[in-house]
C-alpha atoms as a PDB file:
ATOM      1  CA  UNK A   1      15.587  24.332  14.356  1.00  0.00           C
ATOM      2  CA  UNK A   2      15.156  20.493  12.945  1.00  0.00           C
ATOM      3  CA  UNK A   3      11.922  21.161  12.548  1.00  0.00           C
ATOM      4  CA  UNK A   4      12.287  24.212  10.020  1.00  0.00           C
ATOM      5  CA  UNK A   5      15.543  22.472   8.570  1.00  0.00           C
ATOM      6  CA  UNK A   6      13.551  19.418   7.529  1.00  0.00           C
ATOM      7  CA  UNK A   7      10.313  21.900   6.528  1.00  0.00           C
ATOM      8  CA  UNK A   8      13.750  23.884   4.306  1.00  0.00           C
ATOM      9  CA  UNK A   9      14.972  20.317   2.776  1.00  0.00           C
ATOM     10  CA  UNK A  10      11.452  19.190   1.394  1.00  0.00           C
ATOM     11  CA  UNK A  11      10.165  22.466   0.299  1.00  0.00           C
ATOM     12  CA  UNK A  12      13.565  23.146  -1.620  1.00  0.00           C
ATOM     13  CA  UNK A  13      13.266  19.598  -3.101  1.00  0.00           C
ATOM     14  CA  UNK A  14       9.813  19.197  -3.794  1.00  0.00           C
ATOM     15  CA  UNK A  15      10.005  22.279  -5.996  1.00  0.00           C
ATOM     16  CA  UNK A  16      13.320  20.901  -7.392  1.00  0.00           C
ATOM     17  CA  UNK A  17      11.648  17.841  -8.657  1.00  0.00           C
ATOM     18  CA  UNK A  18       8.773  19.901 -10.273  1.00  0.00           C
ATOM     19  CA  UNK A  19      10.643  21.834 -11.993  1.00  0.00           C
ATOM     20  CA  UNK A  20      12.902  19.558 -12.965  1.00  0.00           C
ATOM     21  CA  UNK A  21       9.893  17.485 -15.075  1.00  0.00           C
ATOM     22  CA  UNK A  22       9.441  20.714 -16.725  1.00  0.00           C
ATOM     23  CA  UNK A  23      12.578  22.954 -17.198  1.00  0.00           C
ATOM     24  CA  UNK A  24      15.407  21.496 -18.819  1.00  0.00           C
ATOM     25  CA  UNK A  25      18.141  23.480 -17.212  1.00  0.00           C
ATOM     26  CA  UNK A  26      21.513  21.146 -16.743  1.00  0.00           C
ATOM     27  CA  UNK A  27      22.481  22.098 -13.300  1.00  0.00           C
ATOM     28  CA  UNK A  28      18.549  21.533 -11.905  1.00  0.00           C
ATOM     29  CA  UNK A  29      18.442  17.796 -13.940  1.00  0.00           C
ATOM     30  CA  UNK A  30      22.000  16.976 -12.929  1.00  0.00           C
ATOM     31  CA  UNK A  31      20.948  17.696  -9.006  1.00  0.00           C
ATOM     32  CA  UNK A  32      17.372  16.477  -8.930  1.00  0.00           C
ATOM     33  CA  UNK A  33      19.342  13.141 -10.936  1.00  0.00           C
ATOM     34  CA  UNK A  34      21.528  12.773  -7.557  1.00  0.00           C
ATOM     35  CA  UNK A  35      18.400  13.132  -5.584  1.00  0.00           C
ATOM     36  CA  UNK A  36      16.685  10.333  -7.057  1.00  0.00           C
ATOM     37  CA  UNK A  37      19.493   8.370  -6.456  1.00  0.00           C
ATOM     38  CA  UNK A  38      19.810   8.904  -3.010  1.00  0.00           C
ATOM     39  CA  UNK A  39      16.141   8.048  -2.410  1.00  0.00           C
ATOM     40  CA  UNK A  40      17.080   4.082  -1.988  1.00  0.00           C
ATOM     41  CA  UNK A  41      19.000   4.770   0.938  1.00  0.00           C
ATOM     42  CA  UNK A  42      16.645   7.169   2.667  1.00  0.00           C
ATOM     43  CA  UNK A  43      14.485   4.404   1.502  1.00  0.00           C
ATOM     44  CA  UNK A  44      16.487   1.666   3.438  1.00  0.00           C
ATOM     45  CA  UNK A  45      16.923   3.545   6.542  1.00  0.00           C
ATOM     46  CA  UNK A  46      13.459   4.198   6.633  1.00  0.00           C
ATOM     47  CA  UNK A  47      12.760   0.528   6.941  1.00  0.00           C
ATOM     48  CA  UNK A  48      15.187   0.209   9.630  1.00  0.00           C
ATOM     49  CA  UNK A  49      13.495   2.907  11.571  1.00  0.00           C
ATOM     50  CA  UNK A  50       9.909   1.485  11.330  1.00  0.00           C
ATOM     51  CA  UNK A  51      11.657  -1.853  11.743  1.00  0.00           C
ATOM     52  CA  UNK A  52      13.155  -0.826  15.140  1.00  0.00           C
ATOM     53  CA  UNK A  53       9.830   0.938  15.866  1.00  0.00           C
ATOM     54  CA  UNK A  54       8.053  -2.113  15.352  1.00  0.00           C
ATOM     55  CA  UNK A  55      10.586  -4.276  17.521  1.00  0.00           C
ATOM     56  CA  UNK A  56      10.207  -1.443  20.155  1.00  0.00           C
ATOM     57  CA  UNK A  57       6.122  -1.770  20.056  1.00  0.00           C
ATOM     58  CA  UNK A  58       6.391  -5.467  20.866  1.00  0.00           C
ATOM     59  CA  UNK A  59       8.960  -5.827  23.483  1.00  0.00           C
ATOM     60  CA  UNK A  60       6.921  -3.390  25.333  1.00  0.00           C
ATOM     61  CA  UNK A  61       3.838  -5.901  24.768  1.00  0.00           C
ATOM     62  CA  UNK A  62       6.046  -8.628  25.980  1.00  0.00           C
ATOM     63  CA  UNK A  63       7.165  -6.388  28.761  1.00  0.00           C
ATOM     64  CA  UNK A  64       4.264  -6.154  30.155  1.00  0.00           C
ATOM     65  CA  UNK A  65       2.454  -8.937  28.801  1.00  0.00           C
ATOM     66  CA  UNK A  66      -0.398  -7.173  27.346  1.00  0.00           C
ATOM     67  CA  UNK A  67      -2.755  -8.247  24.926  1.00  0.00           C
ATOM     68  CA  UNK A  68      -1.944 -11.171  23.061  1.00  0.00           C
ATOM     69  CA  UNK A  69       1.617 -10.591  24.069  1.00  0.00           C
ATOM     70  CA  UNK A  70       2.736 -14.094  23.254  1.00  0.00           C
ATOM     71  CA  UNK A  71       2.262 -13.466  19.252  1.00  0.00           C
ATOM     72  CA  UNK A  72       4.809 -10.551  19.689  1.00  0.00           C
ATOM     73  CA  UNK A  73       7.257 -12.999  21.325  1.00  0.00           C
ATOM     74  CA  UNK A  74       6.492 -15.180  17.716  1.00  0.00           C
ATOM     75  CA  UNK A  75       7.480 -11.392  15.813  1.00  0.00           C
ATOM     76  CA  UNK A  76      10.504 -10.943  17.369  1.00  0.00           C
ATOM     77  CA  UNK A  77      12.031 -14.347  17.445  1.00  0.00           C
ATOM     78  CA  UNK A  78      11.036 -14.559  13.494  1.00  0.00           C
ATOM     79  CA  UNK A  79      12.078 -10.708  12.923  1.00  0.00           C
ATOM     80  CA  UNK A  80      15.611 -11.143  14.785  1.00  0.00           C
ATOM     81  CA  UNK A  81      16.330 -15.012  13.123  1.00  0.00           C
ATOM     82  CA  UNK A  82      15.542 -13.521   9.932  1.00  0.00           C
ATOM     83  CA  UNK A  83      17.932  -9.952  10.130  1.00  0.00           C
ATOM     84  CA  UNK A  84      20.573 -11.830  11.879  1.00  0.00           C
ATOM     85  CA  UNK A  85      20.628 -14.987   9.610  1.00  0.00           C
ATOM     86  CA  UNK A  86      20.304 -13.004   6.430  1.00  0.00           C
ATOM     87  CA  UNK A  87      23.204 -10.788   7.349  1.00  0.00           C
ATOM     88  CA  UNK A  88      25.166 -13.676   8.415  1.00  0.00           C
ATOM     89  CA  UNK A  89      25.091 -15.978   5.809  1.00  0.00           C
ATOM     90  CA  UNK A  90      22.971 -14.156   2.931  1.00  0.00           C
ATOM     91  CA  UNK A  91      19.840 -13.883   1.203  1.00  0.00           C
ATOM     92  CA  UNK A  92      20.759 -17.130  -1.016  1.00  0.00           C
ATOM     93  CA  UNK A  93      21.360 -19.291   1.759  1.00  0.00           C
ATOM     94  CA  UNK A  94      19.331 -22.751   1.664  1.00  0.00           C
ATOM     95  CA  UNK A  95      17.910 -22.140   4.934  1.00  0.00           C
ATOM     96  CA  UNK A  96      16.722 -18.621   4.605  1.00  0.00           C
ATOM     97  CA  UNK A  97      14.911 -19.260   1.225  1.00  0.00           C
ATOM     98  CA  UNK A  98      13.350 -22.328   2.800  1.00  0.00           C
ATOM     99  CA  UNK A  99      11.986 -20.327   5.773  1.00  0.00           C
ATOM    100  CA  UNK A 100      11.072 -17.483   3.228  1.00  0.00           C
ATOM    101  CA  UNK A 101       9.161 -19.285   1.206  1.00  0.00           C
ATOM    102  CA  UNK A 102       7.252 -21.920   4.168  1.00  0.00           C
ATOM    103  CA  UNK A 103       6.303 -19.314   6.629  1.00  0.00           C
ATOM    104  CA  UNK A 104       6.379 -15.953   4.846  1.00  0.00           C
ATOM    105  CA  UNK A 105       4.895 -17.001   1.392  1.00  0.00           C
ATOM    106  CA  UNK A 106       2.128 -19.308   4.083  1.00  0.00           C
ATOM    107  CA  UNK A 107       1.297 -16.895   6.265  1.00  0.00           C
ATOM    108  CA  UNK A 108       0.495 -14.310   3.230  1.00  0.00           C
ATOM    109  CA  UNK A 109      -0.912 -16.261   1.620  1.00  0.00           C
ATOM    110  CA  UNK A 110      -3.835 -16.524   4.282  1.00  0.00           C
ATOM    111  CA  UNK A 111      -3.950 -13.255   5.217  1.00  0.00           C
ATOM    112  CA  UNK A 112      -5.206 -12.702   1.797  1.00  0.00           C
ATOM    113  CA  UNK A 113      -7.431 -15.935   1.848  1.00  0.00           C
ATOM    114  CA  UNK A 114      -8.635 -14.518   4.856  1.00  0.00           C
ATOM    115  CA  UNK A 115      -8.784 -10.870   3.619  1.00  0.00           C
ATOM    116  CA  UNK A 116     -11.075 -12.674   1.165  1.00  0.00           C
ATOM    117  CA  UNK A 117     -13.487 -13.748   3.642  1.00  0.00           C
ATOM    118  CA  UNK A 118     -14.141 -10.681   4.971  1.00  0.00           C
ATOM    119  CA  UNK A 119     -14.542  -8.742   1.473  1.00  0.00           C
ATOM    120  CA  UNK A 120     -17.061 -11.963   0.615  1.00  0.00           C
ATOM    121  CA  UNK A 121     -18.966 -11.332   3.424  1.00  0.00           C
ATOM    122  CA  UNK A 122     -18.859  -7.452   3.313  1.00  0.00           C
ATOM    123  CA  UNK A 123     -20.309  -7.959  -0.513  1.00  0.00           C
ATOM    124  CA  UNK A 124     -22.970  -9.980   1.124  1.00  0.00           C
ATOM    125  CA  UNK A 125     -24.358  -7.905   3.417  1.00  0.00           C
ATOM    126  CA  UNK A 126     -23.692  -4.692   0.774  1.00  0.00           C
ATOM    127  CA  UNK A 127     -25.887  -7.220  -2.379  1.00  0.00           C
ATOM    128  CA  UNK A 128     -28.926  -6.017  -0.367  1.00  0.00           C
ATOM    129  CA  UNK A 129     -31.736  -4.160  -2.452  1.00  0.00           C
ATOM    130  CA  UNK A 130     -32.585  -1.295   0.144  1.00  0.00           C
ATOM    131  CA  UNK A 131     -32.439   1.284  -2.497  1.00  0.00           C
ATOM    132  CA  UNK A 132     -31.812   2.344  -6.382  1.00  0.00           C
ATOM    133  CA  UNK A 133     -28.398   2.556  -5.532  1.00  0.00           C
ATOM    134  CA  UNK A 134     -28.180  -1.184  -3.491  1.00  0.00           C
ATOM    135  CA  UNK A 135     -30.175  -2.191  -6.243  1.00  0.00           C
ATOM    136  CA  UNK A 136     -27.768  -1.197  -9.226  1.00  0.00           C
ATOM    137  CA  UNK A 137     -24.847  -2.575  -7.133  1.00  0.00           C
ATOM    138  CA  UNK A 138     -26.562  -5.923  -6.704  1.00  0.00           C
ATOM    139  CA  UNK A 139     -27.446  -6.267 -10.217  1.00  0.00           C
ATOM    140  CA  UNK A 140     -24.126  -5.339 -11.904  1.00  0.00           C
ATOM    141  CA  UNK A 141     -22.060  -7.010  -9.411  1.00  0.00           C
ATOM    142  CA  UNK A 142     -24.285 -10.450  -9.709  1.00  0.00           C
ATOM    143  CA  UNK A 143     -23.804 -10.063 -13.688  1.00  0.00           C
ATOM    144  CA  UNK A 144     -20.330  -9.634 -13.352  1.00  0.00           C
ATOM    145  CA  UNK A 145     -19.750 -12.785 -10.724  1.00  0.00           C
ATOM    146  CA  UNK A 146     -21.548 -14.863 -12.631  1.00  0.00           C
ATOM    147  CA  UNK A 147     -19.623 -13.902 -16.549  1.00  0.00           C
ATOM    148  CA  UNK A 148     -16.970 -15.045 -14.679  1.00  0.00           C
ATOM    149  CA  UNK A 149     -18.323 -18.756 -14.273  1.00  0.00           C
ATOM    150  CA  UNK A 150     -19.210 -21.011 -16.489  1.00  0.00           C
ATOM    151  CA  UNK A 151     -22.681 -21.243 -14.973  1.00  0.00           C
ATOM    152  CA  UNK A 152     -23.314 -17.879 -16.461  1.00  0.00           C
ATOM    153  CA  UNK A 153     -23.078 -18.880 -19.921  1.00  0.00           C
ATOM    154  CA  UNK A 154     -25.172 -21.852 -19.641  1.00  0.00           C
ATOM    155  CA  UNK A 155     -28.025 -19.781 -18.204  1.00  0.00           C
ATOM    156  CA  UNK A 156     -27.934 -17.167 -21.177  1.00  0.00           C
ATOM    157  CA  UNK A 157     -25.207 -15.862 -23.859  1.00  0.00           C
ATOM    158  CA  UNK A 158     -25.635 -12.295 -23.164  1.00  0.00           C
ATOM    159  CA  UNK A 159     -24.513 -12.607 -19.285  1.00  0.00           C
ATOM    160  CA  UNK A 160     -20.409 -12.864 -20.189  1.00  0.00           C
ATOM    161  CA  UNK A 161     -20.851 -10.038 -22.805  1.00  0.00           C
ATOM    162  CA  UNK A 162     -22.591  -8.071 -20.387  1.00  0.00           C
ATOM    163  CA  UNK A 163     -19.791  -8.949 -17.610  1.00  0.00           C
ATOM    164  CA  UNK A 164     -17.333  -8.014 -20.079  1.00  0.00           C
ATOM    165  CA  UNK A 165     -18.952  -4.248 -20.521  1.00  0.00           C
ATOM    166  CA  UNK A 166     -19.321  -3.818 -17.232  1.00  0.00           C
ATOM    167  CA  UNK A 167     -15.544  -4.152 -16.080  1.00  0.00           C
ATOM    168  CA  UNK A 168     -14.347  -2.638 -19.963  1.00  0.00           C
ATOM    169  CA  UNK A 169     -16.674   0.055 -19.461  1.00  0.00           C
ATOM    170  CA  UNK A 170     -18.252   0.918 -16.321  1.00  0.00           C
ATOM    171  CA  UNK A 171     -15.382  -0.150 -14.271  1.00  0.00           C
ATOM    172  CA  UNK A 172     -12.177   1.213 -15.979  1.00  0.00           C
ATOM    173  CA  UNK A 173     -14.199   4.745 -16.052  1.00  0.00           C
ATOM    174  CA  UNK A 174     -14.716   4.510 -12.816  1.00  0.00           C
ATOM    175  CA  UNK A 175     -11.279   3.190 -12.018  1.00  0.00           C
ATOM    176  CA  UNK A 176      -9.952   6.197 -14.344  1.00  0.00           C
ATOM    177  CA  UNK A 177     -12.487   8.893 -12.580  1.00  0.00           C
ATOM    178  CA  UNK A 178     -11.003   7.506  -8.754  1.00  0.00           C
ATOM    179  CA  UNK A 179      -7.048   8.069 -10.171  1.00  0.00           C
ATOM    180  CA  UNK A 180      -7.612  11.080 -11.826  1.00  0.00           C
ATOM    181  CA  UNK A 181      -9.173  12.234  -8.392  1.00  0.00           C
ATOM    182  CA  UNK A 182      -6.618  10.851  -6.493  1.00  0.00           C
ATOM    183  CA  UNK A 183      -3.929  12.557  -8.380  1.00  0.00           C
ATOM    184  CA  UNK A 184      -5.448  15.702  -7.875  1.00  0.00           C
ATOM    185  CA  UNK A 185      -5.217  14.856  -3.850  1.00  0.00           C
ATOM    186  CA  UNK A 186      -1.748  14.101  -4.398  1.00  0.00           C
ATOM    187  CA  UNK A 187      -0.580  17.533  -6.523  1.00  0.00           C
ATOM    188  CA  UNK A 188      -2.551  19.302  -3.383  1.00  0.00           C
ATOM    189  CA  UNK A 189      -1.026  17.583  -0.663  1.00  0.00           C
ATOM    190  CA  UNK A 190       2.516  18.270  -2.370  1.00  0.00           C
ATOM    191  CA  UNK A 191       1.335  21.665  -3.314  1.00  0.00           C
ATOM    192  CA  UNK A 192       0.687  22.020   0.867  1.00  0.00           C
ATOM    193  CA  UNK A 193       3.959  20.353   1.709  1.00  0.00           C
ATOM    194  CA  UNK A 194       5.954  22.384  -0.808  1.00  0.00           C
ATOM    195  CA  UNK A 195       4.503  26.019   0.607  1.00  0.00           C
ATOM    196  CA  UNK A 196       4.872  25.014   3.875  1.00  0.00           C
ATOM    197  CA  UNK A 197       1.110  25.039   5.101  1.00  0.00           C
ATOM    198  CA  UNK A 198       1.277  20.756   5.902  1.00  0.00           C
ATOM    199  CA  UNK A 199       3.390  20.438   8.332  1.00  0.00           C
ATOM    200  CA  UNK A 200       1.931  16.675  10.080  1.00  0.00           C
ATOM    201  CA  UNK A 201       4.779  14.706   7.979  1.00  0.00           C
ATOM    202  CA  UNK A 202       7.615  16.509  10.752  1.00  0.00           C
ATOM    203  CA  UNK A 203       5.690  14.862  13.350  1.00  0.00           C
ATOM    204  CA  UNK A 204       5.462  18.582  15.096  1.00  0.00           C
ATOM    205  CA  UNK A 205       1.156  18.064  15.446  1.00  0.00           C
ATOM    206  CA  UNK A 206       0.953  21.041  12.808  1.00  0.00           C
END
């Protein structure tokens, strides 16, 4: 019964919305309007969900002590000083923006220095000239590394020009090709979801 009631709510407003885009009927607008604006709070209690999933997940780590269980006990001290001070005193507060911005701004910051790393060294080992293909790669992307430096200039005028056709040209068609392909995923999966055939979303194993 939940199962076909929440299959009956997305079917009912998946076509809603694509109509809506199309069909300018004042009932359909003024209803697909309200939808929209109820998708911040299905939005927020989504987050509380995978927020008490994720608190769930670790005190069963610490629980049993498995793993690295001691960097869950880190997560949920952080996760529980951070919901309960923020409700308490606020977003604004001093202390809450300090801790914000020295251990949340820090730590992403090197996740993505470290995320860096490993996309450095996956570029290495991919710069290797085992085929045409390798071979293309290796050229373009040493052209394009090099435009970006100063070094590159100095060792001939034509490498930034090149660099620059590469990402204008090269890259934004393949950038455009990968969205337009992706957006033809999307209007497939929704198409699925919408007749009923993709069911994995209700969590059912469909």
């Amino acid at each position: 019964m939940r199962t076909g009631l929440a299959l009956a709510i997305a079917v009912v407003v998946g076509i809603g919305m694509t109509l809506d885009y199309f069909v300018k009927l004042p009932a359909l607008n003024n209803s697909m309007a309200d939808v929209r604006n109820w998708m911040p709070i299905v939005t927020s209690f989504a987050v509380m969900v995978g927020a008490a999933g994720l608190l769930n997940v670790h005190y069963r780590n610490i629980q049993r002590k498995r793993g690295v269980w001691y960097n869950s006990v880190v997560l949920w001290v952080v996760m529980m000083w951070t919901i309960v001070w923020g409700i308490s005193f606020g977003t604004a507060d001093k202390t809450y923006i300090f801790v914000f911005d020295n251990v949340l701004t820090s730590s992403s910051t090197t996740l993505s220095a470290v995320g860096a790393l490993y996309l450095g060294s996956s570029a290495f080992r991919a710069f290797r000239a085992t085929n045409v293909n390798a071979a293309v790669l290796l050229l373009s992307g040493s052209i394009v590394m090099l435009a970006q430096v100063p070094i590159g200039e100095a060792i001939s005028g034509w490498i930034p020009a090149m660099g620059d056709w590469i990402m204008n040209i090269l890259n934004t068609a393949g950038q455009r090709g990968i969205m337009i392909a992706s957006g033809i995923g999307f209007m497939t999966v929704c198409v699925r979801i919408m007749l009923g055939y993709n069911r994995s979303y209700l969590g059912s194993g469909q």
